[in-house]
C-alpha atoms as a PDB file:
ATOM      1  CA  UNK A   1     -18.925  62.771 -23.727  1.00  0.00           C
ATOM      2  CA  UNK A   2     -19.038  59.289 -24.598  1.00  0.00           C
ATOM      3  CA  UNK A   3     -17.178  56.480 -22.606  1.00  0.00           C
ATOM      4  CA  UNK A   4     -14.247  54.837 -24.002  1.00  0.00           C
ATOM      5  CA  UNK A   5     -15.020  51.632 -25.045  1.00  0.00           C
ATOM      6  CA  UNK A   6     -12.082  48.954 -25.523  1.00  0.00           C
ATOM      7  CA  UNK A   7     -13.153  46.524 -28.421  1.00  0.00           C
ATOM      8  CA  UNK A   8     -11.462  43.012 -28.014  1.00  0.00           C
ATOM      9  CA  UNK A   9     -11.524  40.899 -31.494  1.00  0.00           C
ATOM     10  CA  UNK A  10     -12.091  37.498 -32.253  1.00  0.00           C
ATOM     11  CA  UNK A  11      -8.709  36.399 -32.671  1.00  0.00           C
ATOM     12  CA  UNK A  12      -8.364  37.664 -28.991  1.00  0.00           C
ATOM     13  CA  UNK A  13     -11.068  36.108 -27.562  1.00  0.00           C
ATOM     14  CA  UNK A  14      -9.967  32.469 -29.047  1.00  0.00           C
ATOM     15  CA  UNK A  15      -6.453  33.339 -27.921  1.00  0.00           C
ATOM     16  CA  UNK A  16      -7.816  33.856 -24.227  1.00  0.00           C
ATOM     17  CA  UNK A  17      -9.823  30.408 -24.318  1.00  0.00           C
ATOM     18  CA  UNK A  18      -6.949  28.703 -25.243  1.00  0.00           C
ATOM     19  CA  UNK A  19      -4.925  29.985 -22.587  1.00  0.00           C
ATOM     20  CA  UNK A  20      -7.484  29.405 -20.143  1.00  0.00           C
ATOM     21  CA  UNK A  21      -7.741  25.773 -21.055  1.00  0.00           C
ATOM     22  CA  UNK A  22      -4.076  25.577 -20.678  1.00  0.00           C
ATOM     23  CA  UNK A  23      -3.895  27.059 -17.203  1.00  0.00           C
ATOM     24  CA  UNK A  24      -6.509  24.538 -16.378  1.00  0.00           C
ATOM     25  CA  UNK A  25      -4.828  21.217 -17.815  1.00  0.00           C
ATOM     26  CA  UNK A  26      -1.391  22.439 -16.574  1.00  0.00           C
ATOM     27  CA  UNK A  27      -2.739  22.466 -13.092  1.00  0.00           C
ATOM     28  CA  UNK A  28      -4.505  18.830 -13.250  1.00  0.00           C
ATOM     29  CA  UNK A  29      -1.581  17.698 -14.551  1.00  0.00           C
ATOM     30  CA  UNK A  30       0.628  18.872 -11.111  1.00  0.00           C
ATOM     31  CA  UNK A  31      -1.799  18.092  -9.085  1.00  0.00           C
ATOM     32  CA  UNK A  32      -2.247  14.609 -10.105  1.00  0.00           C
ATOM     33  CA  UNK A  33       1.522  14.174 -10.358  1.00  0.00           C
ATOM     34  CA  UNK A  34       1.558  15.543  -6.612  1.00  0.00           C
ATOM     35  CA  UNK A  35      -0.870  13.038  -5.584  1.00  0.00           C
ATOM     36  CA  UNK A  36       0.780  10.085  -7.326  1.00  0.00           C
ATOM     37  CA  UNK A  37       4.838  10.845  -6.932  1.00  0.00           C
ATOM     38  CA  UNK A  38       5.062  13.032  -3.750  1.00  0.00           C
ATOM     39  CA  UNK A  39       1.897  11.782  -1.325  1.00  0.00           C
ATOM     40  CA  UNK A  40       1.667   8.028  -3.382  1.00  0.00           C
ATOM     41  CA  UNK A  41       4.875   5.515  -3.939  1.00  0.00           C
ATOM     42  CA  UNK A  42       4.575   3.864  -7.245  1.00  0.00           C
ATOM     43  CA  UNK A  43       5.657  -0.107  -6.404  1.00  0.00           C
ATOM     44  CA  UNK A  44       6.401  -2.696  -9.405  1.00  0.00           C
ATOM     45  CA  UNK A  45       5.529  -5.980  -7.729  1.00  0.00           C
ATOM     46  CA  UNK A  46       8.295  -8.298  -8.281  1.00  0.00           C
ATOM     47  CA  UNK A  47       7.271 -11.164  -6.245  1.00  0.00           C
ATOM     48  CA  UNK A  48       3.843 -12.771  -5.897  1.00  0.00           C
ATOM     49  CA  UNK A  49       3.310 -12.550  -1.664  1.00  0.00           C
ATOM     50  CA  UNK A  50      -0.416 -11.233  -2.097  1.00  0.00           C
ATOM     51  CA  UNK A  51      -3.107 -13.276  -3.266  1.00  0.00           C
ATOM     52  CA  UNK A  52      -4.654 -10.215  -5.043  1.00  0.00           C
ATOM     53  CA  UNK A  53      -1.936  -9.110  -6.128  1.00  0.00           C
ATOM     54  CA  UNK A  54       0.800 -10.353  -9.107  1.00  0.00           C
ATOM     55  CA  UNK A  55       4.625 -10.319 -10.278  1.00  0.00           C
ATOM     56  CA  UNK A  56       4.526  -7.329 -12.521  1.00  0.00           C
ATOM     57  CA  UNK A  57       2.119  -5.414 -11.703  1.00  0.00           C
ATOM     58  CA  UNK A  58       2.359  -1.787 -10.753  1.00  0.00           C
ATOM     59  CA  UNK A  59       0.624  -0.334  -7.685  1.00  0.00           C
ATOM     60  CA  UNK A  60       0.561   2.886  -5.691  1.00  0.00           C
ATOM     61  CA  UNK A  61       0.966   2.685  -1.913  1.00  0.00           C
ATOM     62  CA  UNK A  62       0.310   5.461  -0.281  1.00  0.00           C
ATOM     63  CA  UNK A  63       2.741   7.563   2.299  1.00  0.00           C
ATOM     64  CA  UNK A  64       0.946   9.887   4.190  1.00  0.00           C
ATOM     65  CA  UNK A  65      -2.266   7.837   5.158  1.00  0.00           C
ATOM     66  CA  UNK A  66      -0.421   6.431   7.972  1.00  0.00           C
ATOM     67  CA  UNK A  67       0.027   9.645  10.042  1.00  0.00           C
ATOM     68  CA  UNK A  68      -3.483   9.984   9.890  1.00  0.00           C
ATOM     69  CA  UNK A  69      -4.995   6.847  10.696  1.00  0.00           C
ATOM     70  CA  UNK A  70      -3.297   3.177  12.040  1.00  0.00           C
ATOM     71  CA  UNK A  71      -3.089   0.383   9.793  1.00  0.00           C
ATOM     72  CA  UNK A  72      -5.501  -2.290  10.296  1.00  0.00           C
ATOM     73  CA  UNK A  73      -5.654  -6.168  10.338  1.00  0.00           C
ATOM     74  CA  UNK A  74      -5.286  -7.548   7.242  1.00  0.00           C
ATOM     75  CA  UNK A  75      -3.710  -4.803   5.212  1.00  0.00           C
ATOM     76  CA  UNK A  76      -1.813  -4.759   2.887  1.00  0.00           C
ATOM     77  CA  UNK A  77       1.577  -3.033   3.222  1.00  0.00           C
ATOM     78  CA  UNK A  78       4.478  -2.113   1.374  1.00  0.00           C
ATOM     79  CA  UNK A  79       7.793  -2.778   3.149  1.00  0.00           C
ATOM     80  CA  UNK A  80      11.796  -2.600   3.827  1.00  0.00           C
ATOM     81  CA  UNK A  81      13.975  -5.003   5.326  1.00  0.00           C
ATOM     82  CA  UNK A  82      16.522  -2.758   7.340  1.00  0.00           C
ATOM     83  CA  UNK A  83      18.671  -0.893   5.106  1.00  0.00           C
ATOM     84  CA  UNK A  84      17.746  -2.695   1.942  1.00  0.00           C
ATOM     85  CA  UNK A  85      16.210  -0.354  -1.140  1.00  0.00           C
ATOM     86  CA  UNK A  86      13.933  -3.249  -2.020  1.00  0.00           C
ATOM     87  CA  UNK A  87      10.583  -3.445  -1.153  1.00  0.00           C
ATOM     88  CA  UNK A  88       8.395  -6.014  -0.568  1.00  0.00           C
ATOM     89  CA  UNK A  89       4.230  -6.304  -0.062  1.00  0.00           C
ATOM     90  CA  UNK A  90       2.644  -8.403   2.656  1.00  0.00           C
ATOM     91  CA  UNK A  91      -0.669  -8.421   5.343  1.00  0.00           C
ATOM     92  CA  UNK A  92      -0.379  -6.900   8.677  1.00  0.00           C
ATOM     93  CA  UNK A  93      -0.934  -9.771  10.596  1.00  0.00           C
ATOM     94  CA  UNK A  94      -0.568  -8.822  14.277  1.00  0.00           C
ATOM     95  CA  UNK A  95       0.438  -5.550  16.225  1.00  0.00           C
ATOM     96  CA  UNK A  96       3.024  -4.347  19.229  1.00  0.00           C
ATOM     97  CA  UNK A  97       2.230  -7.058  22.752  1.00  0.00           C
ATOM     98  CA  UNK A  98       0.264  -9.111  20.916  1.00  0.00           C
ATOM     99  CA  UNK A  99       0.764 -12.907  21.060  1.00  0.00           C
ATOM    100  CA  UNK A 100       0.708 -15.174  18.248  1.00  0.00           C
ATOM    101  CA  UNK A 101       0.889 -18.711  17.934  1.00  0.00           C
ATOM    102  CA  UNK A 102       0.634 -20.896  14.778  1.00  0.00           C
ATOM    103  CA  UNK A 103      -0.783 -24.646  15.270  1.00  0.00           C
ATOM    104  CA  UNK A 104      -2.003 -26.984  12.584  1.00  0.00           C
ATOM    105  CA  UNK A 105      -1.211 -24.188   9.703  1.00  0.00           C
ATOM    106  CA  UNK A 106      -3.572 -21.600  12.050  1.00  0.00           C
ATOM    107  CA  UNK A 107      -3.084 -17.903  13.337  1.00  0.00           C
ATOM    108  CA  UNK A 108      -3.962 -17.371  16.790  1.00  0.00           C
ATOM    109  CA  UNK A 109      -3.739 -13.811  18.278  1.00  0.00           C
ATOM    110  CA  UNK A 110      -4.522 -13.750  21.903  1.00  0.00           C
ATOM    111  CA  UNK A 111      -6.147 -17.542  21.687  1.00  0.00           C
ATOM    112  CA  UNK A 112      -8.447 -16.238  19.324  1.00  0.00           C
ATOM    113  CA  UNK A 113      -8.492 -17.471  15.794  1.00  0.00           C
ATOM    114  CA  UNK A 114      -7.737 -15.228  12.752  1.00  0.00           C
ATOM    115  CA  UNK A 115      -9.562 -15.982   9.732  1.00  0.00           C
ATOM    116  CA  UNK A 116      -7.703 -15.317   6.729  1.00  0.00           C
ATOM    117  CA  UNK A 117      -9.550 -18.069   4.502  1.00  0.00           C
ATOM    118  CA  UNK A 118     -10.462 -15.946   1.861  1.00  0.00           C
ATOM    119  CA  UNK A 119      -6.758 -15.087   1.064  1.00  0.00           C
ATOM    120  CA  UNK A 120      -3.934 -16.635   2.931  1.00  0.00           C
ATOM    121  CA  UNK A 121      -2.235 -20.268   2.334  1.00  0.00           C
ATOM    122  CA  UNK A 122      -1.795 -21.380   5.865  1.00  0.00           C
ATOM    123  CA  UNK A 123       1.456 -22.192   7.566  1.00  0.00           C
ATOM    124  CA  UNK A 124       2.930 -26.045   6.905  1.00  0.00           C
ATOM    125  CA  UNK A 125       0.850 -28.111   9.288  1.00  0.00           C
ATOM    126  CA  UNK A 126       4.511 -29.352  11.348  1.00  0.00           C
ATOM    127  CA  UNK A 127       4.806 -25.662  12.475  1.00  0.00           C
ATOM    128  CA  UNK A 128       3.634 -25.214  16.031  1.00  0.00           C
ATOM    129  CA  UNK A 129       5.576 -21.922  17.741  1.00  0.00           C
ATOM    130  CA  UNK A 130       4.034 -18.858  20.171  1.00  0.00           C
ATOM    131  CA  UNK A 131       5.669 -15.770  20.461  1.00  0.00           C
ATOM    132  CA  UNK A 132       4.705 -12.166  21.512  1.00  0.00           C
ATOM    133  CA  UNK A 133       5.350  -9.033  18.827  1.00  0.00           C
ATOM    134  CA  UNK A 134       7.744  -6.555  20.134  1.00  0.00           C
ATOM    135  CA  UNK A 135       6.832  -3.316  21.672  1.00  0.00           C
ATOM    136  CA  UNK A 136       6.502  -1.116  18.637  1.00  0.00           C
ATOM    137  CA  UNK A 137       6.406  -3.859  15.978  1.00  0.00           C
ATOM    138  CA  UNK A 138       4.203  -5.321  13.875  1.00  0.00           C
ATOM    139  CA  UNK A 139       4.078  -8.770  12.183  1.00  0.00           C
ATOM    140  CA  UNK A 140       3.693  -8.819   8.647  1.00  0.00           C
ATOM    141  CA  UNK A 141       3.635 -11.810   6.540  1.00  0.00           C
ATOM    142  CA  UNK A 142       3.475 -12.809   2.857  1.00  0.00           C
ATOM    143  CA  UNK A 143      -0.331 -14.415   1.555  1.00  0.00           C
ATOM    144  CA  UNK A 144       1.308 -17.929   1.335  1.00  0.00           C
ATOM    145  CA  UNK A 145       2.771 -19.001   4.798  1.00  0.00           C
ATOM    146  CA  UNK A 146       3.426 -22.523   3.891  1.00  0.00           C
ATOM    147  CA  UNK A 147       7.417 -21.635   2.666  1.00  0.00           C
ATOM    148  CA  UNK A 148       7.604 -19.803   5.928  1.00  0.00           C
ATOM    149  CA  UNK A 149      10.355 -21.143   8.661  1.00  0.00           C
ATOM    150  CA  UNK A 150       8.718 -20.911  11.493  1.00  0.00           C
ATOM    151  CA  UNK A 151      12.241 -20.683  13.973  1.00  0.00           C
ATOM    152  CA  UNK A 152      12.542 -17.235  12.017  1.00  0.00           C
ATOM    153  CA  UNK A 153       9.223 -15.798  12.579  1.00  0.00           C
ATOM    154  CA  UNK A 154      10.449 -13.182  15.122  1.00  0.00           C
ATOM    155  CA  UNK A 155      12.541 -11.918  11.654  1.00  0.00           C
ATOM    156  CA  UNK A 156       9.068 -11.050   9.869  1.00  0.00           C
ATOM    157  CA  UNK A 157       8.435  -8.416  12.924  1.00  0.00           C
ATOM    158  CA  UNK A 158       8.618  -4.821  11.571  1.00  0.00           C
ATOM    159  CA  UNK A 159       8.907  -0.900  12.957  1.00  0.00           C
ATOM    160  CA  UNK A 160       6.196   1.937  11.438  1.00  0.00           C
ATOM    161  CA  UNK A 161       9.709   3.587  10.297  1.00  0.00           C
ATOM    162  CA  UNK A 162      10.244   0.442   8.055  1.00  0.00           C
ATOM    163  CA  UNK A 163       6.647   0.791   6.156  1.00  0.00           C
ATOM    164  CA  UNK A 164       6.619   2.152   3.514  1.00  0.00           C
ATOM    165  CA  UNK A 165       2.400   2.851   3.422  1.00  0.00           C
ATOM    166  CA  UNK A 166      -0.413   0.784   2.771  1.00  0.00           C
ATOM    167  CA  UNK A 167      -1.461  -0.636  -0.791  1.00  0.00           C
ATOM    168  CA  UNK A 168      -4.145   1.732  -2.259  1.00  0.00           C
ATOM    169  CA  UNK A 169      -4.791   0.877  -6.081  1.00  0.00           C
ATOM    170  CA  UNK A 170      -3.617  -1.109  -8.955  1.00  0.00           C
ATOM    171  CA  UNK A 171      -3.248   0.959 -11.792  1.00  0.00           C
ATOM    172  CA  UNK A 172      -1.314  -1.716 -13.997  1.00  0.00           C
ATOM    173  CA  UNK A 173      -2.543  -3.832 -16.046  1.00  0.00           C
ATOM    174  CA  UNK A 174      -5.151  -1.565 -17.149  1.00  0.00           C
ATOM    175  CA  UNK A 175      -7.841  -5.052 -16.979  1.00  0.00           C
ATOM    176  CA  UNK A 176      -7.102  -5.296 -13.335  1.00  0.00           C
ATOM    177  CA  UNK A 177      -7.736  -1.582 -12.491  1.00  0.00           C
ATOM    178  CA  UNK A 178      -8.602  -1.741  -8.436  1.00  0.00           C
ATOM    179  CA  UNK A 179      -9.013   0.492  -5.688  1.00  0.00           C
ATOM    180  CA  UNK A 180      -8.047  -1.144  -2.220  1.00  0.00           C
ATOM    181  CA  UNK A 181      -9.640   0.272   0.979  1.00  0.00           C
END
């Protein structure tokens, strides 16, 4: 007694391809829209705050990096003022006890100097204040300081509940492609 054999034909076989190429491009397609709409926020930039950054352009900032890992110095956040829908980008300037004080256009935190030469406009040379960031606060401020009012720095003070996450690429325009780290 021979074994039955099941015979599969060519239009089959094709059929089967395509439906495992289909399969496969379905699932890249949710898992890259889970990555960029569910654990990334698309932003539009509407303002020009960050040196590297312009009106117009379109980046992704990404939500669940911060319950991994703290923000740093330096980076660069996405942001709500209290109840407002609009978001805003700046630099994560100082953190929670810290004191800062501004003289001659200059960040100091703790009496030690911050350099930010390589992308922030200093504050107006006439501002000279101190002040020490609330307990679970951090200071965030736009690239270019000079337009900031110094009386209202305290205002520029934020919770972790009011960031948003922390800029990870530019994806728009396509020339200025750029992952941020």
């Amino acid at each position: 007694m021979r074994p039955l054999r099941i015979r599969s034909s060519e239009s089959n076989t094709g059929l089967y391809r395509f439906l495992d190429w289909l399969i496969a491009v379905a699932l890249g397609a949710i898992a890259v829209a889970l990555l960029l709409f569910v654990f990334m926020t698309p932003i539009v930039v509407e303002e020009d705050s960050i040196a590297d950054i312009g009106g117009g352009e379109l980046v992704f900032a990404d939500r669940m990096g911060k319950y991994f890992a703290d923000y740093g110095r330096g980076d660069i956040v996405v942001y709500r003022y209290g109840k407002s829908s609009k978001t805003h980008l700046g630099r994560i300037v100082a953190f929670s006890g810290e004191q800062v004080q501004v003289s001659n256009g200059h960040i100091y935190i703790n009496d030690a100097y911050l350099d930010e030469s390589a992308y922030a406009i200093g504050f107006s040379d006439e501002y000279s204040f101190c002040f020490t960031v609330p307990n679970g606060k951090v200071l965030i401020l736009p690239d270019d300081r000079s337009s900031i009012d110094g009386n209202r720095i305290d205002a520029m003070t934020f919770s972790a509940s009011e960031i948003v996450g922390e800029v990870r690429f530019r994806i728009y325009p396509l020339n200025k492609l750029e992952l941020f780290a």
